[in-house]
N, C-alpha and C. Protein backbone atom coordinates (compact mmCIF):
# COMPACT_ATOMS: atom_id res chain seq x y z
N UNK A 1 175.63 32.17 59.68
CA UNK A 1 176.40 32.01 58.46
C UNK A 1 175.56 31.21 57.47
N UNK A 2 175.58 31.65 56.38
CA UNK A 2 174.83 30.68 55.13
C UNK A 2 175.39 30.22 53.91
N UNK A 3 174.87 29.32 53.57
CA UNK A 3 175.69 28.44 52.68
C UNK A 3 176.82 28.60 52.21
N UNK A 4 176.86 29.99 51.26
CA UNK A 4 177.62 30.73 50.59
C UNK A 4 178.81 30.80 51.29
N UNK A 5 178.49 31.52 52.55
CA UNK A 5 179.54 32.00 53.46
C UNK A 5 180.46 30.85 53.89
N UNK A 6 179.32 29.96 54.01
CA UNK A 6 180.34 28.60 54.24
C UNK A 6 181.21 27.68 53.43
N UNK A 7 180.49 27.70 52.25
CA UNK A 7 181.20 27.52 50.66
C UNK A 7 182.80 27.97 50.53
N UNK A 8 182.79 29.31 50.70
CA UNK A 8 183.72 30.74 50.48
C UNK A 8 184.68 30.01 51.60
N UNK A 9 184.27 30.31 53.20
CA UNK A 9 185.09 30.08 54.05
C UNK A 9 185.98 28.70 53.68
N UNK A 10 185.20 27.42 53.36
CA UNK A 10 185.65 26.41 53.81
C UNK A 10 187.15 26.64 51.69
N UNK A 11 186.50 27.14 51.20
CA UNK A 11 187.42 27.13 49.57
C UNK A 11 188.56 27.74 50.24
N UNK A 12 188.36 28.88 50.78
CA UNK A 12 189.35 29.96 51.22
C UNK A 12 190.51 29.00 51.89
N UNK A 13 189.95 27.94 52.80
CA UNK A 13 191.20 27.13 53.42
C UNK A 13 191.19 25.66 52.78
N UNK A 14 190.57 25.33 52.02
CA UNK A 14 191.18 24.61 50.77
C UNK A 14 192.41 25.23 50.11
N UNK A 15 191.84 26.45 49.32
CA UNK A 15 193.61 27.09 48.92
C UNK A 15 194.73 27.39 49.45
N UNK A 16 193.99 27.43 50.56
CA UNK A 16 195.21 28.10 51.31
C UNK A 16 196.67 26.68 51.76
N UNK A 17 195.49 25.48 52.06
CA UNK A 17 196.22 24.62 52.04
C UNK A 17 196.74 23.97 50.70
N UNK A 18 196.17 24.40 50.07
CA UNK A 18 196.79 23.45 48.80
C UNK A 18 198.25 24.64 48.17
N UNK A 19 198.20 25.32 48.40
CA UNK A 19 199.11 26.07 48.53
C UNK A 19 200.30 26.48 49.12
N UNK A 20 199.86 25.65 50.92
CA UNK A 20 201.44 25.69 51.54
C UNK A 20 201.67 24.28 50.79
N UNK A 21 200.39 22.72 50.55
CA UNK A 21 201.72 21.62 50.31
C UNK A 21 202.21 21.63 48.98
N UNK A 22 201.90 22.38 47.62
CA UNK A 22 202.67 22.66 47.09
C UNK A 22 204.04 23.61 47.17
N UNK A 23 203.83 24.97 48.62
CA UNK A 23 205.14 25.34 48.57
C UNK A 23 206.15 24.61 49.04
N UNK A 24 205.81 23.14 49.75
CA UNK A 24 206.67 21.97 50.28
C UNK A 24 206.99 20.85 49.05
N UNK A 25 206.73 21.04 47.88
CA UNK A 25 206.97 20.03 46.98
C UNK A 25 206.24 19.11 47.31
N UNK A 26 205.05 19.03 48.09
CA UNK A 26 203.81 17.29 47.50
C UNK A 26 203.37 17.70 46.57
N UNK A 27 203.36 16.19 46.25
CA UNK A 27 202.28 15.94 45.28
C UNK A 27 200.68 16.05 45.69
N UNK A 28 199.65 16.76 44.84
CA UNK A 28 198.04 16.60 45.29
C UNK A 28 197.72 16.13 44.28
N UNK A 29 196.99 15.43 44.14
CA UNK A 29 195.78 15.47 42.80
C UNK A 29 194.37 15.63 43.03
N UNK A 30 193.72 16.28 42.53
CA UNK A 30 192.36 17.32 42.87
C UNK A 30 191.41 16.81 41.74
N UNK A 31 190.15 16.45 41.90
CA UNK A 31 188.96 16.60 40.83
C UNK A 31 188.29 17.41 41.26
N UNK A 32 187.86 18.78 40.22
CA UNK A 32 187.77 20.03 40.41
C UNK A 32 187.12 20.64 39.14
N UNK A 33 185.87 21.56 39.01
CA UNK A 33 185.15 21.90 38.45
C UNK A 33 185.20 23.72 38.47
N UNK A 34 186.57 23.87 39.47
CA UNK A 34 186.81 25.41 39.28
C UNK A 34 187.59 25.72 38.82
N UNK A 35 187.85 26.89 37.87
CA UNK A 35 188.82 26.86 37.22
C UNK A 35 190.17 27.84 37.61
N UNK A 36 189.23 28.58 38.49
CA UNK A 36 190.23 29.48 39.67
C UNK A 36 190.85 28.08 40.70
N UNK A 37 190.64 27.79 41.10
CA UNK A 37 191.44 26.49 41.66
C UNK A 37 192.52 25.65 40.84
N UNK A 38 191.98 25.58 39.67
CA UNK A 38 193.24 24.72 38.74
C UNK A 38 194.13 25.49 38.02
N UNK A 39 193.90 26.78 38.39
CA UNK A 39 195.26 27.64 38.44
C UNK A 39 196.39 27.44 39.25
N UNK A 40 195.89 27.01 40.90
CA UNK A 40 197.58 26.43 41.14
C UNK A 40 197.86 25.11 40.95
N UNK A 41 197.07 24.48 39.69
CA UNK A 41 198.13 23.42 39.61
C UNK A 41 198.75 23.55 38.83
N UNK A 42 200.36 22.72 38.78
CA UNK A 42 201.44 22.84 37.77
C UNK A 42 201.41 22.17 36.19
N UNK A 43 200.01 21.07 36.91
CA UNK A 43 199.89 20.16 35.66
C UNK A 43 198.45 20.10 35.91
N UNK A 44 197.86 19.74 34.68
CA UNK A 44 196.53 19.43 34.55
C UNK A 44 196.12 18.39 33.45
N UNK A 45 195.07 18.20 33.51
CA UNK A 45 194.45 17.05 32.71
C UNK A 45 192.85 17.52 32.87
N UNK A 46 192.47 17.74 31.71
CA UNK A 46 190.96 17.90 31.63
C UNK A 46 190.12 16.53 30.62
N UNK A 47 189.06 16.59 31.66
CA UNK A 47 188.28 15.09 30.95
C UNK A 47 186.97 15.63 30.33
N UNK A 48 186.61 15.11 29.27
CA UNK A 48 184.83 15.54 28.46
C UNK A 48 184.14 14.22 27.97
N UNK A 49 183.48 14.02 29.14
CA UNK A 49 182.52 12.81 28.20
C UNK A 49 183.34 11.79 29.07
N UNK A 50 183.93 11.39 29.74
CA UNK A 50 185.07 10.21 30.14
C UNK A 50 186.52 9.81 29.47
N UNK A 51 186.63 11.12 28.40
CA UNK A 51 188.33 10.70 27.77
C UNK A 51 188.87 12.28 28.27
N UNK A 52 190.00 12.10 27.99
CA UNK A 52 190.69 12.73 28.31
C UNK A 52 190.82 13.38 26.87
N UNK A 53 190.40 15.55 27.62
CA UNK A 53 190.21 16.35 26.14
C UNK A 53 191.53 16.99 25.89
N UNK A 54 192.53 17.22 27.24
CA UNK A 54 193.34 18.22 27.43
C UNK A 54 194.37 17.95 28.49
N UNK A 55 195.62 18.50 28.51
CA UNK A 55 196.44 18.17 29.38
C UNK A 55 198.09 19.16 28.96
N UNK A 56 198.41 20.17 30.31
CA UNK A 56 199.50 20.66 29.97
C UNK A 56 200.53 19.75 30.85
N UNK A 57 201.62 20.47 31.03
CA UNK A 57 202.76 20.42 31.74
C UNK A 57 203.50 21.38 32.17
């Protein structure tokens, strides 16, 4: 297996978990540079430079 594969595998059960403990109502908070990943969160906050550029609900 190489890097990649291991990259992929180990993301694949990152989501997967971050996905059942949001279908349980926890709370996560994630620092995260993917943007396919911060699709399942409900809320976000994006930082540029050290302030804060962005943020839904």
């Amino acid at each position: 297996m190489n890097q990649l594969e291991t990259y992929t595998k180990n993301g694949q059960k990152i989501t997967q978990m971050l996905r059942m403990l949001k279908a349980k109502g926890k709370t996560v908070i994630v620092a995260t540079h993917d943007p396919e990943l911060m699709k399942l969160a409900d809320r976000t906050a994006c930082l540029e430079d050290g302030r804060l550029s962005s943020q839904n609900e």
